[in-house]
C-alpha atoms as a PDB file:
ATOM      1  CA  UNK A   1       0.000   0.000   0.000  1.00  0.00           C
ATOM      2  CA  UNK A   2       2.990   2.404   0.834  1.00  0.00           C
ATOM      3  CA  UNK A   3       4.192   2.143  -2.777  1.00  0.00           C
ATOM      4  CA  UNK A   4       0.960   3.051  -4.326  1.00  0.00           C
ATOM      5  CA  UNK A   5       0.614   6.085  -1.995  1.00  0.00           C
ATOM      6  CA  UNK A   6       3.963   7.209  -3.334  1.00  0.00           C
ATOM      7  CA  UNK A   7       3.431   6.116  -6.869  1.00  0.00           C
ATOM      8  CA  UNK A   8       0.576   8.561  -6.400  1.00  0.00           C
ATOM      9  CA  UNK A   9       2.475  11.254  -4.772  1.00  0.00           C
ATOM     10  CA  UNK A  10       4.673  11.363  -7.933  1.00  0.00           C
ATOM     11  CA  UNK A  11       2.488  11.489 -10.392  1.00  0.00           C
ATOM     12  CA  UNK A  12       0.403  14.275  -8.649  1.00  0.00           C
ATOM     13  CA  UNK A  13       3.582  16.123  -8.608  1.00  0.00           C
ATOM     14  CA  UNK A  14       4.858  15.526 -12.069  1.00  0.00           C
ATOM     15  CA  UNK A  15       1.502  16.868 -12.728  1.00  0.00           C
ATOM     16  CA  UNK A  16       1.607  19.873 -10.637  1.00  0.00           C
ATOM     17  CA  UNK A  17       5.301  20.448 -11.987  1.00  0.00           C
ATOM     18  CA  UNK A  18       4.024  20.389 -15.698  1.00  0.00           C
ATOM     19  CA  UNK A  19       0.898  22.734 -15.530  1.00  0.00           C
ATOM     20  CA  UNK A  20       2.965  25.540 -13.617  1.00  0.00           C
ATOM     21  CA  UNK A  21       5.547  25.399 -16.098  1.00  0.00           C
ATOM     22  CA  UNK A  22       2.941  25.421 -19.013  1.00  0.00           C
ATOM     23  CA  UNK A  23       1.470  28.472 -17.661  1.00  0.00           C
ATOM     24  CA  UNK A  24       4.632  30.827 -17.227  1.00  0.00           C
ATOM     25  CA  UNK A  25       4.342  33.508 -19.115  1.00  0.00           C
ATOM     26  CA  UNK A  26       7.973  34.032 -21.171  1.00  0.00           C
ATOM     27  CA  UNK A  27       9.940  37.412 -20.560  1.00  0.00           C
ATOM     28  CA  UNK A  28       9.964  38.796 -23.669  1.00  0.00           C
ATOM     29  CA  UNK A  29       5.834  38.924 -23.965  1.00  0.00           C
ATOM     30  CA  UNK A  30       4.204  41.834 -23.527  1.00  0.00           C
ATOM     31  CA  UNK A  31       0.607  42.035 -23.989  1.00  0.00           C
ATOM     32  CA  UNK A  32      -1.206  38.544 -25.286  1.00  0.00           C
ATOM     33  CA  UNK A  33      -2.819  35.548 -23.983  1.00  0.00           C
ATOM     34  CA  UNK A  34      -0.769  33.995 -21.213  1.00  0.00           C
ATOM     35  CA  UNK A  35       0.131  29.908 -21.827  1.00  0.00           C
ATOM     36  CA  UNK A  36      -2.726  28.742 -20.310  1.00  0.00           C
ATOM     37  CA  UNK A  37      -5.254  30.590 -22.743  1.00  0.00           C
ATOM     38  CA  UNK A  38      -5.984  33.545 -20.046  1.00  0.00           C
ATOM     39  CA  UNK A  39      -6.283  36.919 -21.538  1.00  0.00           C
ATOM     40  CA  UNK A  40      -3.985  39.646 -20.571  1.00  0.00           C
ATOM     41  CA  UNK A  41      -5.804  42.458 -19.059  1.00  0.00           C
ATOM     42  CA  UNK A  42      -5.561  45.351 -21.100  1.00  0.00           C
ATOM     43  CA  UNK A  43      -3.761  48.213 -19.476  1.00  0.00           C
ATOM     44  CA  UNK A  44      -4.523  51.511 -20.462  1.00  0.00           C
ATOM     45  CA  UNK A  45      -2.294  54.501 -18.627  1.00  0.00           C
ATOM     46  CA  UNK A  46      -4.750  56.921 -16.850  1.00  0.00           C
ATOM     47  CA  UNK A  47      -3.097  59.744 -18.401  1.00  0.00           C
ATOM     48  CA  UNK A  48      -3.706  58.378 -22.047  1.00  0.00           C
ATOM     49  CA  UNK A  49      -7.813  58.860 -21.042  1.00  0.00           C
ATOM     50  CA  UNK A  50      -7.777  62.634 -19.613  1.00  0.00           C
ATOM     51  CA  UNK A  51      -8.767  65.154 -21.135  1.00  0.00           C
ATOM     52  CA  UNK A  52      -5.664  67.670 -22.691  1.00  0.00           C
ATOM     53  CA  UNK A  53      -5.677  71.076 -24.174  1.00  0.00           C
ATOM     54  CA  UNK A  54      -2.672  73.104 -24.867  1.00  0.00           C
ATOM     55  CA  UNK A  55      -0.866  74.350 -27.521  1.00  0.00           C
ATOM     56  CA  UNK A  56       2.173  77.432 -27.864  1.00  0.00           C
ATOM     57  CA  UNK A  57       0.499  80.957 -28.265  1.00  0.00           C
ATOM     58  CA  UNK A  58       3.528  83.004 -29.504  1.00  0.00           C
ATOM     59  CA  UNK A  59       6.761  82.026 -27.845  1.00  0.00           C
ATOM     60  CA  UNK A  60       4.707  81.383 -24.590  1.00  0.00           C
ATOM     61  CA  UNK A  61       3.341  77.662 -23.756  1.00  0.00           C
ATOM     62  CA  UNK A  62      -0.778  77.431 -23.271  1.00  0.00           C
ATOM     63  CA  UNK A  63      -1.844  74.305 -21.103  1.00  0.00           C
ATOM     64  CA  UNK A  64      -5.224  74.421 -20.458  1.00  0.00           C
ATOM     65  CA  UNK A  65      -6.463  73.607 -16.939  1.00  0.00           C
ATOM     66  CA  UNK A  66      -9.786  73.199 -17.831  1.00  0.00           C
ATOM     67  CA  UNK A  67     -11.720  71.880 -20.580  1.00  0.00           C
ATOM     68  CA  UNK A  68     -15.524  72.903 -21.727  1.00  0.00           C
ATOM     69  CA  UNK A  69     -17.871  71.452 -24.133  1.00  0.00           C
ATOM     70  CA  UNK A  70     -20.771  73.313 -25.645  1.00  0.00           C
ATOM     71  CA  UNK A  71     -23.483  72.503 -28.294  1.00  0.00           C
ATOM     72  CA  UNK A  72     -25.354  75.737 -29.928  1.00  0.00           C
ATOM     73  CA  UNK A  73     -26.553  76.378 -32.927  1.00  0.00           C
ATOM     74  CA  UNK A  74     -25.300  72.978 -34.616  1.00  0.00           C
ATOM     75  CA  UNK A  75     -21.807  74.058 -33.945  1.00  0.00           C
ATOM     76  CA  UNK A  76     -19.412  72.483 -31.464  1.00  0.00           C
ATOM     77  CA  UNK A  77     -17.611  74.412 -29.163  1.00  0.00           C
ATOM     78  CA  UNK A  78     -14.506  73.311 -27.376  1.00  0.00           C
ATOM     79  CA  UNK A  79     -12.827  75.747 -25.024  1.00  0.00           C
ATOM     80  CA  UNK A  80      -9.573  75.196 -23.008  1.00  0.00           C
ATOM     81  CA  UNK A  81      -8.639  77.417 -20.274  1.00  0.00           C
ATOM     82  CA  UNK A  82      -5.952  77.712 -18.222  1.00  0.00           C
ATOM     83  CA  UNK A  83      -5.820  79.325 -14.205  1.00  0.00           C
ATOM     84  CA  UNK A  84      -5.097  82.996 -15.823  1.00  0.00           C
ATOM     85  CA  UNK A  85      -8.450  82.994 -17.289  1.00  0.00           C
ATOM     86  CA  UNK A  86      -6.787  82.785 -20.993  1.00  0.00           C
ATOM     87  CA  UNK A  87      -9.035  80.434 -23.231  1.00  0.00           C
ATOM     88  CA  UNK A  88      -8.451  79.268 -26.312  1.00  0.00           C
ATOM     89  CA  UNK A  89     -11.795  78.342 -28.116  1.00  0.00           C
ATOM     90  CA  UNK A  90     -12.331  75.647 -31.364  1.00  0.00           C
ATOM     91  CA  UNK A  91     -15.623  76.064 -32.962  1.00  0.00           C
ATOM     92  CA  UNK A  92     -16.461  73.244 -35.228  1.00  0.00           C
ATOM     93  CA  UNK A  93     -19.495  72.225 -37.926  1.00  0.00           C
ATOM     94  CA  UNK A  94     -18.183  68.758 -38.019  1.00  0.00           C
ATOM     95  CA  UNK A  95     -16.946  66.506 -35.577  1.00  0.00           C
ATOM     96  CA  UNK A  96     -15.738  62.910 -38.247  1.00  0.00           C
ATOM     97  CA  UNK A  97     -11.764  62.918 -38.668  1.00  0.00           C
ATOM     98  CA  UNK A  98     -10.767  65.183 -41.249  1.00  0.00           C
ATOM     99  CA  UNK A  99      -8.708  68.631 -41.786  1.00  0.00           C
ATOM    100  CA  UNK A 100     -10.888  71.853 -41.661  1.00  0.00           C
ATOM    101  CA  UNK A 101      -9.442  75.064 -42.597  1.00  0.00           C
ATOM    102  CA  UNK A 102     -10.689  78.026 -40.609  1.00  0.00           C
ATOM    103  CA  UNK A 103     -13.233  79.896 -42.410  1.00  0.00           C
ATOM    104  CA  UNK A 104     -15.407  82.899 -41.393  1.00  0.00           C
ATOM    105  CA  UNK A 105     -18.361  80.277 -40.523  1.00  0.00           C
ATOM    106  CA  UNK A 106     -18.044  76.896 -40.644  1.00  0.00           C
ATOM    107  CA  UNK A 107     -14.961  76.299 -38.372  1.00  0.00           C
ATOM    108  CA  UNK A 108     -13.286  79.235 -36.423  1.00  0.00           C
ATOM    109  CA  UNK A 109     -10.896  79.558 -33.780  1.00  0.00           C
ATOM    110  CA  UNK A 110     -10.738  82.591 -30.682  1.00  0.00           C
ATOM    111  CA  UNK A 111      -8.049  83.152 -28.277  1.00  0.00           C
ATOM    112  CA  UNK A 112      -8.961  85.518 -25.478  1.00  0.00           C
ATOM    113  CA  UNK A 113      -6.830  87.245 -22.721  1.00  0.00           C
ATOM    114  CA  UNK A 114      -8.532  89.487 -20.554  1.00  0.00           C
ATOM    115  CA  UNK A 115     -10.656  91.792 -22.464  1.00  0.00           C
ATOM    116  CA  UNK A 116      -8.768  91.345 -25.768  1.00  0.00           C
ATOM    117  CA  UNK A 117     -10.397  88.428 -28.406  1.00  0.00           C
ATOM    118  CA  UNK A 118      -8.444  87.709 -31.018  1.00  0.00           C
ATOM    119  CA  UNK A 119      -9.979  85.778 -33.927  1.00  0.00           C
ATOM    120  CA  UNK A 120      -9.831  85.222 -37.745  1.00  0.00           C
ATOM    121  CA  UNK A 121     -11.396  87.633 -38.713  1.00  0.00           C
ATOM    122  CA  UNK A 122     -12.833  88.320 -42.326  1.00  0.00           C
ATOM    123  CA  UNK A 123      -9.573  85.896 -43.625  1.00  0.00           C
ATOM    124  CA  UNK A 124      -8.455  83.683 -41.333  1.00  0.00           C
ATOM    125  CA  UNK A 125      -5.524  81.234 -41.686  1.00  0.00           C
ATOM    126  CA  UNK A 126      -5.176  78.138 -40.034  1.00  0.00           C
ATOM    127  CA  UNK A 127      -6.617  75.067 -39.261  1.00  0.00           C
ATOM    128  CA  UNK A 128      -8.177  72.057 -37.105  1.00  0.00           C
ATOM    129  CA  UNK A 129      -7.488  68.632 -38.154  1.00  0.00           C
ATOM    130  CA  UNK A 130     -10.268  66.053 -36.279  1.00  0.00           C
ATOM    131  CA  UNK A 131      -7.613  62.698 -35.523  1.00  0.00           C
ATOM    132  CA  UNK A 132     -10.215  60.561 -33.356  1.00  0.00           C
ATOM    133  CA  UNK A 133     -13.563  60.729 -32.608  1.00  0.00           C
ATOM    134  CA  UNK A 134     -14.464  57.550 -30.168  1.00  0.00           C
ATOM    135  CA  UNK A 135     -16.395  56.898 -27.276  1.00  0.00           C
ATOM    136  CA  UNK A 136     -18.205  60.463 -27.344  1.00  0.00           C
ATOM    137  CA  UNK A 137     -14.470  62.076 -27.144  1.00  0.00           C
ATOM    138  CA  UNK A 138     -12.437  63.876 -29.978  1.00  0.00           C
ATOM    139  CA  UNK A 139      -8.958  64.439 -30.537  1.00  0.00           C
ATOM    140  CA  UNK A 140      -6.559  66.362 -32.787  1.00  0.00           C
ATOM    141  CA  UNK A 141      -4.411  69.526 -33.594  1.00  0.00           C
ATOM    142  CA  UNK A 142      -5.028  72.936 -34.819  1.00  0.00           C
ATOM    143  CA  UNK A 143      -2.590  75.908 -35.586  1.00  0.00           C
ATOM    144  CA  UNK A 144      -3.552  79.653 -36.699  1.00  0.00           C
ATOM    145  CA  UNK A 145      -2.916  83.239 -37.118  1.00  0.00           C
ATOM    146  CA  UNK A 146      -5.465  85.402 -35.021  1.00  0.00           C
ATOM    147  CA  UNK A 147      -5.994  88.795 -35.478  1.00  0.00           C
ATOM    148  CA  UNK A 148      -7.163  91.224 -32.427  1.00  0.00           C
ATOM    149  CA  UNK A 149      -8.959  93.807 -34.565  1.00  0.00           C
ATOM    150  CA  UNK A 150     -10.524  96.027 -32.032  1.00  0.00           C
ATOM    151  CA  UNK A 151      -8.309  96.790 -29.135  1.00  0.00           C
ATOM    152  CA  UNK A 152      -4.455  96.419 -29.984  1.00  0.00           C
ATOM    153  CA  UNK A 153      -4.591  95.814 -33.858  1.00  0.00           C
ATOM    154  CA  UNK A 154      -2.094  92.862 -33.350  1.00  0.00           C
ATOM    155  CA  UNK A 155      -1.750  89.490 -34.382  1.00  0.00           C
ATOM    156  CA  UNK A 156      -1.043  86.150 -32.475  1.00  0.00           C
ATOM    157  CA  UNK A 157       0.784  83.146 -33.697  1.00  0.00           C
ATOM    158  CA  UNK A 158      -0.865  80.054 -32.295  1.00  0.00           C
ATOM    159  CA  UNK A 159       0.901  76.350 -33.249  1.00  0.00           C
ATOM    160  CA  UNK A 160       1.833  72.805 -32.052  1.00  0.00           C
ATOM    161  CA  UNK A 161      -1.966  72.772 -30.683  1.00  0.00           C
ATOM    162  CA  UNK A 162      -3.075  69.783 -29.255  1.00  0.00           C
ATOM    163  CA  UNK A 163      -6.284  68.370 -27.612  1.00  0.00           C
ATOM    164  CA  UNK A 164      -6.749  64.488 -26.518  1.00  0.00           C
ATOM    165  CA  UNK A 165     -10.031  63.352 -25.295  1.00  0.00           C
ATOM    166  CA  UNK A 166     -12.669  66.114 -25.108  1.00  0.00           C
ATOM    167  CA  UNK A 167     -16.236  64.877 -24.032  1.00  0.00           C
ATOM    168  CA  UNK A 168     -18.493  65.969 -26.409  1.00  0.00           C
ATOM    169  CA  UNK A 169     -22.071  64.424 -26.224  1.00  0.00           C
END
């Protein structure tokens, strides 16, 4: 009887031994199913899904702190702004992935500082280019030469503009 109770004892082991060694997941995998048929749980970095606004106004770097979404008029209106009350605004016709030059209608772009707005005015250049639109968020660039034509008469340079996952409903 003691030789069939470690006859046993074996071939629970050898059985244990080759299951655990089946199941190790190799170094050099990253992402995947695991050995044993398991999927790997995808891993998205919280800072990949927040919402991001910013772009360089001048020589001067814009980071928005805060991030609207508004709905009038069929147009939609993105705003970012930052804790000195400076907002940079995108107002779009169309959200689907595409490039939209700024016009005087369809898609125009404001950046106001105080009591100063500068915009496009009657010929804006610039423009927004829609990357991603999932999951009831948007995504993409935009760049642009505003114009303040009622208070200073000057003109604003605004590039590398960037926005990542604004709600929009």
């Amino acid at each position: 009887m003691l030789r069939k109770d470690w006859i046993l004892a074996v071939i629970i082991v050898a059985i244990g031994s080759f299951v655990m060694v089946s199941c190790k997941k190799d170094n050099n995998e990253d992402t995947g199913p695991n050995r044993c048929g398991t999927p790997e749980p995808n891993v998205v970095d919280p800072a990949d899904t927040l919402p991001s606004f910013k772009c360089t106004i001048g020589a001067s770097l814009f980071t928005a702190d805060t991030t609207y979404y508004n709905n009038d008029f069929g147009y939609y209106s993105f705003t970012g702004q930052d804790s000195s009350n400076r907002k940079v605004i995108l107002n779009l016709s169309n959200l689907a992935p595409g490039t939209y030059p700024l016009d005087f209608d369809l898609t125009t772009m404001q950046y106001i500082v105080g009591n100063i707005t500068y915009d496009g005015g009657n010929n804006p250049t610039g423009s927004v280019i829609i990357t991603d639109t999932t999951s009831q968020r948007i995504s993409g660039t935009f760049a642009a030469s505003l114009t303040d034509m009622f208070v200073t008469g000057t003109d604003v340079e605004i590039t590398q503009g960037e926005f990542k996952n604004l709600r929009h409903n």
